[in-house]
Each structure stands twice: as C-alpha cells, then as structure tokens.
C-alpha atoms as a PDB file:
ATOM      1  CA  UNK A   1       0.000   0.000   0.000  1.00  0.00           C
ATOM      2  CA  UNK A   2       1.326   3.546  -1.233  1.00  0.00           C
ATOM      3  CA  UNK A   3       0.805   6.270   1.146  1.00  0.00           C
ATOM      4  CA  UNK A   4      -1.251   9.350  -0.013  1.00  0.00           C
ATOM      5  CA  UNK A   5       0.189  12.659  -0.436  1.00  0.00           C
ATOM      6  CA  UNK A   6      -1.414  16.082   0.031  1.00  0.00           C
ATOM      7  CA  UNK A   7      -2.006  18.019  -3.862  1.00  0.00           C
ATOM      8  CA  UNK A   8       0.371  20.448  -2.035  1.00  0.00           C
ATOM      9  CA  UNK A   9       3.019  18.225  -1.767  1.00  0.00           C
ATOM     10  CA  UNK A  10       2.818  16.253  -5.217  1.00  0.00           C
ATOM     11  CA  UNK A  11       2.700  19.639  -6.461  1.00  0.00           C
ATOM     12  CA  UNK A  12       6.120  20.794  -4.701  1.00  0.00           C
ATOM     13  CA  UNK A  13       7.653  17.207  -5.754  1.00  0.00           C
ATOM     14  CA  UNK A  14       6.985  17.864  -9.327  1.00  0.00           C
ATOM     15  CA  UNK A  15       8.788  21.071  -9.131  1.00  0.00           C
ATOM     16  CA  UNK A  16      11.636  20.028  -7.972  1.00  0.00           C
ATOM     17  CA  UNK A  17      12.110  17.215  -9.964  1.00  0.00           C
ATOM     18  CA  UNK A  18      11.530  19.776 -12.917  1.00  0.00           C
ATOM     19  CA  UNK A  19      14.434  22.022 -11.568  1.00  0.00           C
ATOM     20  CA  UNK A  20      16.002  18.954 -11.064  1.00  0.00           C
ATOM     21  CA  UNK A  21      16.136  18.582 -14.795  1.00  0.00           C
ATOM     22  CA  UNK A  22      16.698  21.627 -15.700  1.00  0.00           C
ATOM     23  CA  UNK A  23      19.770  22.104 -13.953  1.00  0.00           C
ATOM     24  CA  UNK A  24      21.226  18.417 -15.092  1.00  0.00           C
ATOM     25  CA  UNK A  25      20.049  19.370 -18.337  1.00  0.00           C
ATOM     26  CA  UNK A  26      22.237  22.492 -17.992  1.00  0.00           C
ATOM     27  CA  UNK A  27      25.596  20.846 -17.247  1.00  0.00           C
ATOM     28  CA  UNK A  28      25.009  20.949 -13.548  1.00  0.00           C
ATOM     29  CA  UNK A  29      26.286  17.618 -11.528  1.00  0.00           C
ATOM     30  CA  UNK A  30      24.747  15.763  -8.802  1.00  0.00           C
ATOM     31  CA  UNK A  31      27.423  14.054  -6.680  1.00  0.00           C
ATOM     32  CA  UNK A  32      26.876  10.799  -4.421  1.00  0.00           C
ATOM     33  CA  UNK A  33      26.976  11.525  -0.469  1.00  0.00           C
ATOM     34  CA  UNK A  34      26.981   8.781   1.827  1.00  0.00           C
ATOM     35  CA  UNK A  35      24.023   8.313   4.431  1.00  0.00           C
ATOM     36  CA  UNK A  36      24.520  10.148   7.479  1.00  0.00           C
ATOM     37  CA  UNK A  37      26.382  13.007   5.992  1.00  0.00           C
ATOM     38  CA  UNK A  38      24.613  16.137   7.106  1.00  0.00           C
ATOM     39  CA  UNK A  39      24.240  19.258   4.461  1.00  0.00           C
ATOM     40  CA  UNK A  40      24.003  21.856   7.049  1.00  0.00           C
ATOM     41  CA  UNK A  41      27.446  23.453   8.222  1.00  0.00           C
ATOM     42  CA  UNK A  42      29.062  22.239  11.780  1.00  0.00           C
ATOM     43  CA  UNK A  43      29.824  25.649  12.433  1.00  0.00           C
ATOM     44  CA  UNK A  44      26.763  27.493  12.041  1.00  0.00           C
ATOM     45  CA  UNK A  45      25.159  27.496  15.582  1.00  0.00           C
ATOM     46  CA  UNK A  46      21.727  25.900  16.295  1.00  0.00           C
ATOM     47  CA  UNK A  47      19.093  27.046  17.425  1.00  0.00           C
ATOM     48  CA  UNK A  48      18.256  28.243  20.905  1.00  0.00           C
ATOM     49  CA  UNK A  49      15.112  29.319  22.774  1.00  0.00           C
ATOM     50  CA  UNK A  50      14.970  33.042  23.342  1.00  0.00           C
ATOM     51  CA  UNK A  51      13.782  32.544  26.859  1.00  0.00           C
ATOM     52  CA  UNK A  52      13.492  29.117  29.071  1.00  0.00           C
ATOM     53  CA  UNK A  53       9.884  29.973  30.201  1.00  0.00           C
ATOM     54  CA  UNK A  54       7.579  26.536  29.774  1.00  0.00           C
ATOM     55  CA  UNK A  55       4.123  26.307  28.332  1.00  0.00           C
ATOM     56  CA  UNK A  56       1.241  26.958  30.494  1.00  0.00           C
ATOM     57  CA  UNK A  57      -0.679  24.029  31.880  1.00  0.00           C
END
C-alpha cells in the first residue's frame, strides 16, 4: 500500500524534480553523499530558545 500525499506536496515534488532537470540538463552535476552526511554546516550554531519559560498548563 502507497501512502497518499497532500495536492500540495505532489505539487512541490513535481517542481523540484523539474528544476532537477533543468539544472542536469544544464551541465550541472549531482554528486553521491553517503548516508549520514549532514548538508548543514558544523559551524553554524543551532538554534536556541529566546527565553526558558515553559508552556502553560
């Protein structure tokens, strides 16, 4: 069994995978990354919460 996606999201997959092809199509190259490797940079900070107060009961 498939799962169902939202029109919304079909919608933003086939975008992508049409600038997907556009930029292959342009002489752009997709490398191979191995699982696990992370995109984001290890030097850009997270995030953190602007104050420690806790939600109201």
């Amino acid at each position: 069994m498939h799962p169902t996606f939202s029109p919304e999201t079909q919608r933003a997959h086939q975008r992508l995978s049409e600038q997907i092809e556009l930029f292959i199509r342009g002489g752009g190259n997709i490398e191979q990354i191995s699982a696990g490797v992370s995109g984001t940079s290890a030097l850009k900070p997270k995030n953190s919460w602007a104050s420690e107060r806790t939600a109201k009961a």
